[in-house]
PDB file of N, CA and C in Angstrom:
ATOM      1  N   UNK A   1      36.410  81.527  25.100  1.00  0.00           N
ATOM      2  CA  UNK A   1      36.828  82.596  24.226  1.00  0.00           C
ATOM      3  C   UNK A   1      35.822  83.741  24.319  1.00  0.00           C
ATOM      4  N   UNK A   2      36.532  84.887  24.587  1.00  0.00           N
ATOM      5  CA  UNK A   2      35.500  86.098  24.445  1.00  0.00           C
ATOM      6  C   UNK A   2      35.145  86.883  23.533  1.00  0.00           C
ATOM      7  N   UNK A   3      34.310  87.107  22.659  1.00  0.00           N
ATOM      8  CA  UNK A   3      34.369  88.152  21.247  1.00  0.00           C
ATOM      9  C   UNK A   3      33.868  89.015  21.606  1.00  0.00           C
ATOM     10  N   UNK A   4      33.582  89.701  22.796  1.00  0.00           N
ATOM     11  CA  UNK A   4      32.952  91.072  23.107  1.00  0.00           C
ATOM     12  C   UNK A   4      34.322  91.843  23.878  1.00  0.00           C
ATOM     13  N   UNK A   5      34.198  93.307  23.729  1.00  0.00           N
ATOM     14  CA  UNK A   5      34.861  94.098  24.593  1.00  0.00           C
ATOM     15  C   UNK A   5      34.090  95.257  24.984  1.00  0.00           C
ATOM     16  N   UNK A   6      34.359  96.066  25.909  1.00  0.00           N
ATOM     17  CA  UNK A   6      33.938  97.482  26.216  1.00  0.00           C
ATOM     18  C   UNK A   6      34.861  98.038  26.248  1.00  0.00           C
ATOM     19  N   UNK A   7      34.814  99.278  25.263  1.00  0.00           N
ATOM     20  CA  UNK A   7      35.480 100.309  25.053  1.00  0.00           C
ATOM     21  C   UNK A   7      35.793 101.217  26.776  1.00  0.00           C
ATOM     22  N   UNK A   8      36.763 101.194  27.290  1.00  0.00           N
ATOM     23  CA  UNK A   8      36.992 101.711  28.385  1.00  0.00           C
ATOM     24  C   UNK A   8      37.058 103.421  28.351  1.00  0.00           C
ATOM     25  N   UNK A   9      37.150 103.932  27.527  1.00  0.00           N
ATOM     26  CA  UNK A   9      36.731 105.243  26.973  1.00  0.00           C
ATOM     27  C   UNK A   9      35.341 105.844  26.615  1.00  0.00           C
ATOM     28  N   UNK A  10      34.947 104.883  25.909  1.00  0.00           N
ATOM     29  CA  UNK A  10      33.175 105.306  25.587  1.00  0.00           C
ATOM     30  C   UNK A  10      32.508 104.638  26.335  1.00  0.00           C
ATOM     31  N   UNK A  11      32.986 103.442  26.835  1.00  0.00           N
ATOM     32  CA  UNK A  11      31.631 102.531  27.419  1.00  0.00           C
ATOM     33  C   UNK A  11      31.051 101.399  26.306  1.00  0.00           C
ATOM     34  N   UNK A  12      31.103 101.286  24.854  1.00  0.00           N
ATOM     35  CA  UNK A  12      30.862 100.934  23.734  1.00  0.00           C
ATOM     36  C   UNK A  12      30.753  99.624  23.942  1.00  0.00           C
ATOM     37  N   UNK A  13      30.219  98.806  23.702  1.00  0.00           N
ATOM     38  CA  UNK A  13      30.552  97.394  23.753  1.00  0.00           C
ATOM     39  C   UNK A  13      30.893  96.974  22.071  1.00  0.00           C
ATOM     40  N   UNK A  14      31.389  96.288  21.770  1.00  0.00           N
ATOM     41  CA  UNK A  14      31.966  95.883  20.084  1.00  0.00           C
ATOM     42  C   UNK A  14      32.373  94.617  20.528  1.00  0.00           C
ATOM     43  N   UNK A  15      32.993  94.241  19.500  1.00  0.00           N
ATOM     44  CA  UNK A  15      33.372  92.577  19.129  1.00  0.00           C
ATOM     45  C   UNK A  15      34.604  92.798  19.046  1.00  0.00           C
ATOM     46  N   UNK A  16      35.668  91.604  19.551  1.00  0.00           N
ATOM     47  CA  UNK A  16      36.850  91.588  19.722  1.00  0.00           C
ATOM     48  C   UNK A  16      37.534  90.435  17.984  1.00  0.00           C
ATOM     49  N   UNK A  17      36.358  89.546  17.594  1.00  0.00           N
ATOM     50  CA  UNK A  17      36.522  89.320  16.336  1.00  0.00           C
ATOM     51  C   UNK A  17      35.076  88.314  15.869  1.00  0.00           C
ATOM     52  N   UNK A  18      35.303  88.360  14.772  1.00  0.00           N
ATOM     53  CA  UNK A  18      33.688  87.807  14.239  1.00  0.00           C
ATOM     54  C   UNK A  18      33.153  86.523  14.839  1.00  0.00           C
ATOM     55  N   UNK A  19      31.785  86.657  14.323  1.00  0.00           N
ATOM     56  CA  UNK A  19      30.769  85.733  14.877  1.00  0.00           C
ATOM     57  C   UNK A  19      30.469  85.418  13.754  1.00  0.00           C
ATOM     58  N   UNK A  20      29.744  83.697  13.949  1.00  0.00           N
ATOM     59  CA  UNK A  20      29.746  82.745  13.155  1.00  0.00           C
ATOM     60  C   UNK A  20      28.198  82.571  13.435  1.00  0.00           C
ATOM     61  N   UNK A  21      27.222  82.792  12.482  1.00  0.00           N
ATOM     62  CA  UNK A  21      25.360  82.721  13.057  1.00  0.00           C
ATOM     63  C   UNK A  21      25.352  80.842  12.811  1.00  0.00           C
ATOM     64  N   UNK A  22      26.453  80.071  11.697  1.00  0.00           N
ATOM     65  CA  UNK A  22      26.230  78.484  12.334  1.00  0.00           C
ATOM     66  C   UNK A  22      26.442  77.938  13.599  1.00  0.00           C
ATOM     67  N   UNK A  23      27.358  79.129  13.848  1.00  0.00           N
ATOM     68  CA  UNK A  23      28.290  78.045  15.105  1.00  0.00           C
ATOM     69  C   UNK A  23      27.202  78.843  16.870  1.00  0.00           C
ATOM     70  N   UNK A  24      26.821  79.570  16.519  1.00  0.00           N
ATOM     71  CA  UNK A  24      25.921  80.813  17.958  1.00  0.00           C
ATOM     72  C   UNK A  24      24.884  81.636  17.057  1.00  0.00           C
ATOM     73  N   UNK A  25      23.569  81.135  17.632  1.00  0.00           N
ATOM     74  CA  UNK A  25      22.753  82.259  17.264  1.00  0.00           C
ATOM     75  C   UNK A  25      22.553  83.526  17.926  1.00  0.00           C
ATOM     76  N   UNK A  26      22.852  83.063  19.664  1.00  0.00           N
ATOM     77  CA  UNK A  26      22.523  84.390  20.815  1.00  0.00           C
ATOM     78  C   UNK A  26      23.943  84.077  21.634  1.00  0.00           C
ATOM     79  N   UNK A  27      23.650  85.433  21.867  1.00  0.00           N
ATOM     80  CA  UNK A  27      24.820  85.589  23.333  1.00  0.00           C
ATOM     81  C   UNK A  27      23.996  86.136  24.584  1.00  0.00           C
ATOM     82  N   UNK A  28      23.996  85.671  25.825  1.00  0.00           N
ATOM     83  CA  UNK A  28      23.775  86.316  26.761  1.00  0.00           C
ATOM     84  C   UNK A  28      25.006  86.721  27.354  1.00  0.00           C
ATOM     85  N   UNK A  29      24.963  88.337  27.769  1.00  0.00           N
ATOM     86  CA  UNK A  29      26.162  89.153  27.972  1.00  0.00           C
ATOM     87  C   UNK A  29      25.733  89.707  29.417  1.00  0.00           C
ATOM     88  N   UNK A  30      26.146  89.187  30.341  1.00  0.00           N
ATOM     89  CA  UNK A  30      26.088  90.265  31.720  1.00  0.00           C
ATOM     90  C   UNK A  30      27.303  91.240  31.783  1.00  0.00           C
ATOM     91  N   UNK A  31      26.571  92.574  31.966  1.00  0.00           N
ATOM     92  CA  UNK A  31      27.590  93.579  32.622  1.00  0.00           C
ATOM     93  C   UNK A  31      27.135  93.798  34.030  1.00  0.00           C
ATOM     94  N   UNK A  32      28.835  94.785  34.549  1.00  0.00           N
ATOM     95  CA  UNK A  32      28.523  94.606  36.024  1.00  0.00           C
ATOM     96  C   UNK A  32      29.140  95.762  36.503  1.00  0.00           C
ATOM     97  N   UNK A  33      28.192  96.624  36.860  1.00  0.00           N
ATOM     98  CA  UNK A  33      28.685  98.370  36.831  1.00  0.00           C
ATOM     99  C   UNK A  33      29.230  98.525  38.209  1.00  0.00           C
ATOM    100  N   UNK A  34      30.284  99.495  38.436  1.00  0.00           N
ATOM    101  CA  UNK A  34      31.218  99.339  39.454  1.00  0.00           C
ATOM    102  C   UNK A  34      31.673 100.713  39.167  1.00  0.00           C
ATOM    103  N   UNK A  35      32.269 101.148  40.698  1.00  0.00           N
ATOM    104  CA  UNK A  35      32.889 102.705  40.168  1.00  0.00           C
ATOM    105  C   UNK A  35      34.639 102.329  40.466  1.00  0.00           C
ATOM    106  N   UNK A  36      34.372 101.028  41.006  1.00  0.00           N
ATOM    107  CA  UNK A  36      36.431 100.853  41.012  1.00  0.00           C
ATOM    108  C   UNK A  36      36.810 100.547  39.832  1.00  0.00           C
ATOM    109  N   UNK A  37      36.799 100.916  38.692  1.00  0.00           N
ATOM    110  CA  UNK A  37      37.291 100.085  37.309  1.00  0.00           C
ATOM    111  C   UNK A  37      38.592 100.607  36.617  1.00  0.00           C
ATOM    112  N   UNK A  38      38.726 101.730  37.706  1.00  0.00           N
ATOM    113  CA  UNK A  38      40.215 102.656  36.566  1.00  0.00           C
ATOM    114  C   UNK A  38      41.605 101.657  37.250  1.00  0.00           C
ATOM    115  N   UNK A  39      41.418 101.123  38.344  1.00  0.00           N
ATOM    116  CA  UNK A  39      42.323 100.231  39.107  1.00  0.00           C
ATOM    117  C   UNK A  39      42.883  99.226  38.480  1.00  0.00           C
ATOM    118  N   UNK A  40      42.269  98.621  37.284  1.00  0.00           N
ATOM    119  CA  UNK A  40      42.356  97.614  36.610  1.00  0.00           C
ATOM    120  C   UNK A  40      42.554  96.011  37.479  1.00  0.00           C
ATOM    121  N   UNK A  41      41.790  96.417  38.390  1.00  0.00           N
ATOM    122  CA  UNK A  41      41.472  95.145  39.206  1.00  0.00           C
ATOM    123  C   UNK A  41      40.401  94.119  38.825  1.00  0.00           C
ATOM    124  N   UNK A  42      39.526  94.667  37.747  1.00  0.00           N
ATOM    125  CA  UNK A  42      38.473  93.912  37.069  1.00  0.00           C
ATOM    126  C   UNK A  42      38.633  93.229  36.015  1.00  0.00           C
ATOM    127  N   UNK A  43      40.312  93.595  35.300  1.00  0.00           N
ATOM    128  CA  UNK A  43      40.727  93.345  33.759  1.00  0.00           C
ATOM    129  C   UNK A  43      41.271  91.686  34.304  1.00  0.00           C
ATOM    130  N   UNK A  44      41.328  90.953  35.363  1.00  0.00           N
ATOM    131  CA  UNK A  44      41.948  89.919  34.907  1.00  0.00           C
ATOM    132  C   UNK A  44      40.391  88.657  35.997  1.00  0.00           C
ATOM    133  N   UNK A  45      39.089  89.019  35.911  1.00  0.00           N
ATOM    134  CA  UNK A  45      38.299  88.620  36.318  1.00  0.00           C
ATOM    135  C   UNK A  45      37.471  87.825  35.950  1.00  0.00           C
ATOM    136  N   UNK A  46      38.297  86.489  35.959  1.00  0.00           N
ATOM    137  CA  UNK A  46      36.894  85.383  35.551  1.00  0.00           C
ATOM    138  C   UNK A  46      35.659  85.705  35.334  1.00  0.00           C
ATOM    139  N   UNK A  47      34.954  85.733  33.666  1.00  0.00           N
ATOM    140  CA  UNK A  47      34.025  85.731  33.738  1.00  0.00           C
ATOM    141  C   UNK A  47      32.614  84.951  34.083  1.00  0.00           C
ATOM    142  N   UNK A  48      32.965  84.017  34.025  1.00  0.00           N
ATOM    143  CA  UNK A  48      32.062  82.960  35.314  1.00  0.00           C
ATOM    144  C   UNK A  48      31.802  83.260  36.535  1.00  0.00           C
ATOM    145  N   UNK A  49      32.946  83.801  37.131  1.00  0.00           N
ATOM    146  CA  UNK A  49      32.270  84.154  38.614  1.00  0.00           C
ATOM    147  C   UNK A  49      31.049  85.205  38.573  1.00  0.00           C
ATOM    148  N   UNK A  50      30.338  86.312  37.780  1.00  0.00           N
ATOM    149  CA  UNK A  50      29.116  87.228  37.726  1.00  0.00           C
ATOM    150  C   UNK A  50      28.248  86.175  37.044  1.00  0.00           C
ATOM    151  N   UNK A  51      27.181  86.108  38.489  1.00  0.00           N
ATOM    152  CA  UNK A  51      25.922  85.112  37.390  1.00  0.00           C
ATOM    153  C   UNK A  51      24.491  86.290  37.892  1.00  0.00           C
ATOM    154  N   UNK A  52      23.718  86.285  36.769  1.00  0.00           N
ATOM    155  CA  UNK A  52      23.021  87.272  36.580  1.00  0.00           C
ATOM    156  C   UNK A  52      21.632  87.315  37.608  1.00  0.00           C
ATOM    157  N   UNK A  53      21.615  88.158  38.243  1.00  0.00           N
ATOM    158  CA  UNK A  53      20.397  88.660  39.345  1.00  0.00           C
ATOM    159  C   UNK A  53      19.662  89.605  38.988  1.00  0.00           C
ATOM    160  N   UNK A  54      18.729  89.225  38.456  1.00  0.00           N
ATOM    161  CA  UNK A  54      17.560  90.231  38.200  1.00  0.00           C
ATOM    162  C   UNK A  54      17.379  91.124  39.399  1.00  0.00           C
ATOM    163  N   UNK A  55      17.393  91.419  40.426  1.00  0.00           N
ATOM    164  CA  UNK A  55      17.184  92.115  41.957  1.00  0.00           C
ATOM    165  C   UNK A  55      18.308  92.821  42.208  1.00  0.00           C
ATOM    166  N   UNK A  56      19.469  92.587  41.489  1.00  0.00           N
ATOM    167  CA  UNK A  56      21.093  93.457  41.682  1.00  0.00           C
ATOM    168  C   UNK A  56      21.080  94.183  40.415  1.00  0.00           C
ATOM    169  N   UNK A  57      20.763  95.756  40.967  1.00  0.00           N
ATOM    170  CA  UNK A  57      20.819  96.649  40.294  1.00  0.00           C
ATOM    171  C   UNK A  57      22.248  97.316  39.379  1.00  0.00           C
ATOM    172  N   UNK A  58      23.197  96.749  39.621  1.00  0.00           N
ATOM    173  CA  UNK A  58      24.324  96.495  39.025  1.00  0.00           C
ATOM    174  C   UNK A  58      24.804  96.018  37.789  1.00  0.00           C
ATOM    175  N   UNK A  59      23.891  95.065  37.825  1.00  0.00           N
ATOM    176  CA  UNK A  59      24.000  94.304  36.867  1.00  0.00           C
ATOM    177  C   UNK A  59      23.041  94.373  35.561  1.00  0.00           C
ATOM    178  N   UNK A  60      23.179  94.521  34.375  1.00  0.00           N
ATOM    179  CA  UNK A  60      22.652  94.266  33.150  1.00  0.00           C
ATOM    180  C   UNK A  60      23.091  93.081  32.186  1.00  0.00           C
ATOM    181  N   UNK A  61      21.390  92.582  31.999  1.00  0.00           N
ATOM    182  CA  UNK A  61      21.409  91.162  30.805  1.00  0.00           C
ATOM    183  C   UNK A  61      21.577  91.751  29.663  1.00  0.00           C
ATOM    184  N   UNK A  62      22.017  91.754  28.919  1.00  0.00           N
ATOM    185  CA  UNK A  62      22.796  91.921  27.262  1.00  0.00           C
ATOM    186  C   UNK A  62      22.266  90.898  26.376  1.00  0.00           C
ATOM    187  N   UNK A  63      21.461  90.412  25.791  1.00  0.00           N
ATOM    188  CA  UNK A  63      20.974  89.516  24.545  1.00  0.00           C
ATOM    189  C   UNK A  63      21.494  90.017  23.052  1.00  0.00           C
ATOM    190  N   UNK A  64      22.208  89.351  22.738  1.00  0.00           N
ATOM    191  CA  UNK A  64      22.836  89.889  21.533  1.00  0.00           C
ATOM    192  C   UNK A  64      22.125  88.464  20.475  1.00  0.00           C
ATOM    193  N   UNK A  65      21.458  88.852  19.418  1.00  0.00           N
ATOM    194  CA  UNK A  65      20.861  88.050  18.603  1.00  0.00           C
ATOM    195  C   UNK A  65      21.979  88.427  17.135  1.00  0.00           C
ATOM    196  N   UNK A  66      22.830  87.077  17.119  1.00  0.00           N
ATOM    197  CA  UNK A  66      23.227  87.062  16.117  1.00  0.00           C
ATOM    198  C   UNK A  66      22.797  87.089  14.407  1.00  0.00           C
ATOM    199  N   UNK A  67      22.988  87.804  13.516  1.00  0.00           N
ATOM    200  CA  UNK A  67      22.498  87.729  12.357  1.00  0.00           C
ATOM    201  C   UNK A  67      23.402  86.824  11.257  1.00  0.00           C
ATOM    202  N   UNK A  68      22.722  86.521  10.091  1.00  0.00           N
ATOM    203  CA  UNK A  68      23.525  85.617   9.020  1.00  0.00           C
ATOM    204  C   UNK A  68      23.827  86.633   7.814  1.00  0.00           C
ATOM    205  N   UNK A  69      25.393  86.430   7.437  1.00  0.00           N
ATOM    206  CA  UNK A  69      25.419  87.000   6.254  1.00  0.00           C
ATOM    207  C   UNK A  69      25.641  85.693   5.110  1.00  0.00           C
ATOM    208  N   UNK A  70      25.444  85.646   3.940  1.00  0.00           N
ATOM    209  CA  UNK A  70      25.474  84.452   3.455  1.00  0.00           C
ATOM    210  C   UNK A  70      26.530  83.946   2.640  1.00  0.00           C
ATOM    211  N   UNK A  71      27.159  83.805   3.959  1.00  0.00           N
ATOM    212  CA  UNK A  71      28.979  83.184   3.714  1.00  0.00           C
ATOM    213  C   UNK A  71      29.233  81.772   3.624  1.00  0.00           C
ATOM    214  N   UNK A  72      27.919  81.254   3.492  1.00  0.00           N
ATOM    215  CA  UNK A  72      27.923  79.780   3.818  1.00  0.00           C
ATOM    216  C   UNK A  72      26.567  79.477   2.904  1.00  0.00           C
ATOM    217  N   UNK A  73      26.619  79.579   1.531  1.00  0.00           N
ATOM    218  CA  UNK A  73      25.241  79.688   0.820  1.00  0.00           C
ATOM    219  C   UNK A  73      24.928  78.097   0.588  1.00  0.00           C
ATOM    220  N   UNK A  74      23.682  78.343  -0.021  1.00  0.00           N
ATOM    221  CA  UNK A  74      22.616  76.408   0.271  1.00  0.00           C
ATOM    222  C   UNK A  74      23.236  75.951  -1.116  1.00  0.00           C
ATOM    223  N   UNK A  75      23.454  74.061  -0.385  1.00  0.00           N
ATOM    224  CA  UNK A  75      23.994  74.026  -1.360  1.00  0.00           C
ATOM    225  C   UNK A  75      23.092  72.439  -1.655  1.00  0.00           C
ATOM    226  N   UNK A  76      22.291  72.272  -3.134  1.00  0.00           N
ATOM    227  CA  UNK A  76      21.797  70.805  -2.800  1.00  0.00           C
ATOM    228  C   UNK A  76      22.712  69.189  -2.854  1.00  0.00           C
ATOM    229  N   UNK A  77      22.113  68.479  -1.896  1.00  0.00           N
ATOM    230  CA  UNK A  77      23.112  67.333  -1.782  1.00  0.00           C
ATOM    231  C   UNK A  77      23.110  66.770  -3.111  1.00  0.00           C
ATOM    232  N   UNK A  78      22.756  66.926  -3.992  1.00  0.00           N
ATOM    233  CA  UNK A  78      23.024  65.924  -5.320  1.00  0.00           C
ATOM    234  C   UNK A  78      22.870  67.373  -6.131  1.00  0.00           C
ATOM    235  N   UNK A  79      23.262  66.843  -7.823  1.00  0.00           N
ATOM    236  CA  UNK A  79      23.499  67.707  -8.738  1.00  0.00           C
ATOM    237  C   UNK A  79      21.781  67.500  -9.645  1.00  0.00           C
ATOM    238  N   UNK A  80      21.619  66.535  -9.858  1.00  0.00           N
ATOM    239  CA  UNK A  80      20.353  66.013 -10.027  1.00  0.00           C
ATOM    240  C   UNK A  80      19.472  65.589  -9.108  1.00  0.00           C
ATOM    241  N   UNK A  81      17.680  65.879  -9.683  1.00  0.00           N
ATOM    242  CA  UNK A  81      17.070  64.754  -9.151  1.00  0.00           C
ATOM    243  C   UNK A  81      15.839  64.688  -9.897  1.00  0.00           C
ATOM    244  N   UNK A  82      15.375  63.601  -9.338  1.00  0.00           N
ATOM    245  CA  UNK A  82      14.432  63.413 -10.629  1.00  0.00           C
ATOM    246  C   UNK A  82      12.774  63.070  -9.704  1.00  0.00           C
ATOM    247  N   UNK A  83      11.444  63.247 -10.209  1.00  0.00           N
ATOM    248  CA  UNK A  83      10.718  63.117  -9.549  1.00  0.00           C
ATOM    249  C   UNK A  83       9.203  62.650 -10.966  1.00  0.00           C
ATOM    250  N   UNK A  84       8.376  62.360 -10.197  1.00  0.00           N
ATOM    251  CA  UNK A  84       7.206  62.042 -11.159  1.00  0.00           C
ATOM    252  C   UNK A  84       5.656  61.588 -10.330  1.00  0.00           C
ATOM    253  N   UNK A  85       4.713  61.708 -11.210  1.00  0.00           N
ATOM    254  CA  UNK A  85       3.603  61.240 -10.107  1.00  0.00           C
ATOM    255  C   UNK A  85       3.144  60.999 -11.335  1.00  0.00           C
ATOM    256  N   UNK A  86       2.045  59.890 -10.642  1.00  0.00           N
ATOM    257  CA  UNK A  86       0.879  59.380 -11.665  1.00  0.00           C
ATOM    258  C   UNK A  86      -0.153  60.293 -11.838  1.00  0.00           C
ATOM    259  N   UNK A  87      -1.016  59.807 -13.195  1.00  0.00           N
ATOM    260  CA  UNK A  87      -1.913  61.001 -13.829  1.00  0.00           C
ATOM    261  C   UNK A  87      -3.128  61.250 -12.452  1.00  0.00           C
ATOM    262  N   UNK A  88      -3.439  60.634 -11.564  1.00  0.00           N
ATOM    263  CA  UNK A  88      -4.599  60.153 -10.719  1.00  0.00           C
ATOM    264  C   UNK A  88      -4.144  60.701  -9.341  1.00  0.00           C
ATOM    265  N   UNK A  89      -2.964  61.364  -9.226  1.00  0.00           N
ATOM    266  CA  UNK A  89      -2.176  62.075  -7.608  1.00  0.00           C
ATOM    267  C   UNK A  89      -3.510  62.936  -7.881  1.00  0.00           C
ATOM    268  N   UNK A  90      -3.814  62.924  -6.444  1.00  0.00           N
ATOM    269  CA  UNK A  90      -4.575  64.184  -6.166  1.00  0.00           C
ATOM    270  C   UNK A  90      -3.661  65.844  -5.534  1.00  0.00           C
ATOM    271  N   UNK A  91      -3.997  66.860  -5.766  1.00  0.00           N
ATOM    272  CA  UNK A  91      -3.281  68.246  -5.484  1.00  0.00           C
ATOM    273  C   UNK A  91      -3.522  68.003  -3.491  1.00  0.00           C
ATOM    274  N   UNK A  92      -2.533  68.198  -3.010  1.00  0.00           N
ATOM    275  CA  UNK A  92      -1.781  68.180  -1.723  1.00  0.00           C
ATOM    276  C   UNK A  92      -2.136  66.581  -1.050  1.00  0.00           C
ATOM    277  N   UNK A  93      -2.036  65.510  -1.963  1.00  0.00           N
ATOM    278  CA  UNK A  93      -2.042  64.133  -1.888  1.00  0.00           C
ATOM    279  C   UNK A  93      -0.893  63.773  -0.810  1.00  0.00           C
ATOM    280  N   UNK A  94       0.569  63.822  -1.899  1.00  0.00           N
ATOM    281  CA  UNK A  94       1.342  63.560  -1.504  1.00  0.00           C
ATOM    282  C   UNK A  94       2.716  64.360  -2.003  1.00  0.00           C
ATOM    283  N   UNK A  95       3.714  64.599  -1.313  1.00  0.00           N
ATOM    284  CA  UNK A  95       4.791  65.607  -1.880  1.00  0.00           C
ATOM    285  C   UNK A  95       5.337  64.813  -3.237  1.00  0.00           C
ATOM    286  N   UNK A  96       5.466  65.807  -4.679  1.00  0.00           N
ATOM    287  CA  UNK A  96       5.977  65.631  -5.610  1.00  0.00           C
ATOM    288  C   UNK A  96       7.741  64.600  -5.216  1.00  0.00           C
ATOM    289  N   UNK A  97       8.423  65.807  -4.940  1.00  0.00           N
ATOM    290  CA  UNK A  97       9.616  65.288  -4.293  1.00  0.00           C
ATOM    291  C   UNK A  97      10.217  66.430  -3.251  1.00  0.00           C
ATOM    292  N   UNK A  98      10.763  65.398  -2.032  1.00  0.00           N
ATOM    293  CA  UNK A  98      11.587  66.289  -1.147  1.00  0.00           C
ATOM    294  C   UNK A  98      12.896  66.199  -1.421  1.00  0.00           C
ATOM    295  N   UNK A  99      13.564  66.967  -1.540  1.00  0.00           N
ATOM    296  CA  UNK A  99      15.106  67.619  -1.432  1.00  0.00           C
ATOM    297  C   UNK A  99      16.085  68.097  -0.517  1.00  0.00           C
ATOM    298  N   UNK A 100      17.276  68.056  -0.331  1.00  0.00           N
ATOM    299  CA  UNK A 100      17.844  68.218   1.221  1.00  0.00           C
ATOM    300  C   UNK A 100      18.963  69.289   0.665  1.00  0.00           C
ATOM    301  N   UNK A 101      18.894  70.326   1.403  1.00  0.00           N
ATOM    302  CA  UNK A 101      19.965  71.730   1.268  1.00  0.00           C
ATOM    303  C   UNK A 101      20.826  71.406   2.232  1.00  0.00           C
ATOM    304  N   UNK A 102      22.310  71.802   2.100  1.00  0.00           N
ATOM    305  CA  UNK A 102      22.804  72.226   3.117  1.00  0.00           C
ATOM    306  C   UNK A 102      23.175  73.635   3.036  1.00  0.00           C
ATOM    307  N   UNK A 103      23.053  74.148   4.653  1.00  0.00           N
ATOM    308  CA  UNK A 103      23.487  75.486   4.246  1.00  0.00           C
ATOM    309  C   UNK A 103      25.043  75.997   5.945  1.00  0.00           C
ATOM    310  N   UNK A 104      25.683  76.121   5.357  1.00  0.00           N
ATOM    311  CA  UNK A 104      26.666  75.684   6.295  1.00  0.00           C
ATOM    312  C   UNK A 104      26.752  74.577   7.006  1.00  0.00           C
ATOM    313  N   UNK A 105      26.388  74.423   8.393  1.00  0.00           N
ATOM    314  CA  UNK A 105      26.215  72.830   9.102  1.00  0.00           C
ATOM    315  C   UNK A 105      24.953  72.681   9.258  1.00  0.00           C
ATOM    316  N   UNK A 106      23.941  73.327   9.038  1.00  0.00           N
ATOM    317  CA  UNK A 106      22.647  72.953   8.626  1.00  0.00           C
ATOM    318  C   UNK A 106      21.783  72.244   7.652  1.00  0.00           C
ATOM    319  N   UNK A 107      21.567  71.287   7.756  1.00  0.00           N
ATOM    320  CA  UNK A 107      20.558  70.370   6.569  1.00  0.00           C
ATOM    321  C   UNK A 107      19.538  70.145   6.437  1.00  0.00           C
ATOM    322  N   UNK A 108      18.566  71.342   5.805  1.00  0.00           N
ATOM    323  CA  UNK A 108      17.240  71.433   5.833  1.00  0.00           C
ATOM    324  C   UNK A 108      16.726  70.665   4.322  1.00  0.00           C
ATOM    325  N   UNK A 109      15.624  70.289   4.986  1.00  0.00           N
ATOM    326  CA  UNK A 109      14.258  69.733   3.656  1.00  0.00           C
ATOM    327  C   UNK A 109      13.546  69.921   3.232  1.00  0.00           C
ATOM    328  N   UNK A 110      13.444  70.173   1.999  1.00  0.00           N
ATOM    329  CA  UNK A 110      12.678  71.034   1.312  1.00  0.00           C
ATOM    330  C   UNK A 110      11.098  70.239   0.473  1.00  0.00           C
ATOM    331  N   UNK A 111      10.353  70.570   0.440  1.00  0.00           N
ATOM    332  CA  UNK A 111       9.133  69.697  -0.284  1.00  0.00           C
ATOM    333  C   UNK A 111       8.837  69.989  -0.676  1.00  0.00           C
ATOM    334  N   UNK A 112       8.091  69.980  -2.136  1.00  0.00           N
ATOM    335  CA  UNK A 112       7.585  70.037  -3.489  1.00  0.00           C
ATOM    336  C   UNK A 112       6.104  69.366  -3.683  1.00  0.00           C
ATOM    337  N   UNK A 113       5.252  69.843  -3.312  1.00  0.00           N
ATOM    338  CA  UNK A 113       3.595  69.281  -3.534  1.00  0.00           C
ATOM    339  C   UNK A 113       3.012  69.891  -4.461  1.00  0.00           C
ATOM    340  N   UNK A 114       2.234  69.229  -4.981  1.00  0.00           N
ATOM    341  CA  UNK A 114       1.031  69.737  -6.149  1.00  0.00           C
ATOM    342  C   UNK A 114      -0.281  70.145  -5.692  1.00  0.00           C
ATOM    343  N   UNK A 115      -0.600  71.622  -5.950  1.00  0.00           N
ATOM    344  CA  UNK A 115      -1.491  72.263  -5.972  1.00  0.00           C
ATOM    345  C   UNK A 115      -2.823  72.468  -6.328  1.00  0.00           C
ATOM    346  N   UNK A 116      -2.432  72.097  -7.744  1.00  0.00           N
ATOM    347  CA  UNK A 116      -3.365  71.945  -8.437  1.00  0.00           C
ATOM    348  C   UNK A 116      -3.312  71.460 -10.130  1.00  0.00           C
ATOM    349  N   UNK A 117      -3.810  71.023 -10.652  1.00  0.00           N
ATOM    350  CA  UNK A 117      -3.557  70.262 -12.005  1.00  0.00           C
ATOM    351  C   UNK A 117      -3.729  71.393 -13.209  1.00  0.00           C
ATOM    352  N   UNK A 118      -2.885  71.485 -14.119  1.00  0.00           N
ATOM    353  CA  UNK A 118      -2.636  71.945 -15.097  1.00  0.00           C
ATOM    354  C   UNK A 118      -3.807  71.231 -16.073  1.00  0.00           C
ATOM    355  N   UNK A 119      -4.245  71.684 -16.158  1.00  0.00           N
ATOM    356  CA  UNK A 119      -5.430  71.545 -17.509  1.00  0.00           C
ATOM    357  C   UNK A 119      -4.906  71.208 -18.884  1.00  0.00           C
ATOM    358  N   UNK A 120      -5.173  69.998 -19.671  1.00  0.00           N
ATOM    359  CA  UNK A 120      -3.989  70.060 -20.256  1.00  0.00           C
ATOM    360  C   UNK A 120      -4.941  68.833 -21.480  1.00  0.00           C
TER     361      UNK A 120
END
């Protein structure tokens, strides 16, 4: 599936429909400059067959670094949780409690350590 196009009028490159930052963080995009293109002999051209040569002046690498909008916000695996340490934990001993987010298909862990003791 392709989500890029070039505007055959401006040259523009744009998106043919959205990107997903869970599903692709980068795109590598080769273009491949040519002066036969009004022929439309290039519009039905496997894009697999252009593999990218740094030494073929023709050709340009395209890195497109996808960004996140937060359409897919963190969500924690439980509604509760509960945690505790004895009076004698020392500050960066051991983690209070770790916790697990998901945030779209990602499941990161989160940790909770003690710093320092509240005077008390």
């Amino acid at each position: 599936m392709t989500s890029f196009m070039i505007d055959k009028m401006t040259g523009a490159l744009g998106l043919k429909s959205p990107l997903d930052r869970e599903s692709l963080k980068s795109v590598n995009i080769i273009l491949k400059a040519t002066e036969d293109c009004s022929s439309g002999k290039w519009d039905n051209v496997n894009p697999h067959s252009v593999s990218w040569n740094a030494s073929d002046p023709s050709l340009l690498l395209v890195k497109v670094l996808i960004s996140d909008i937060n359409d897919n916000g963190p969500r924690f695996t439980r509604k509760w949780f509960t945690a505790g340490v004895t009076r004698d934990t020392q500050p960066g001993e051991e983690p209070v409690i770790n916790l697990m987010v998901i945030s779209g298909k990602s499941l990161y862990h989160l940790t909770f350590p003690i710093y320092r003791g509240v005077p008390g």
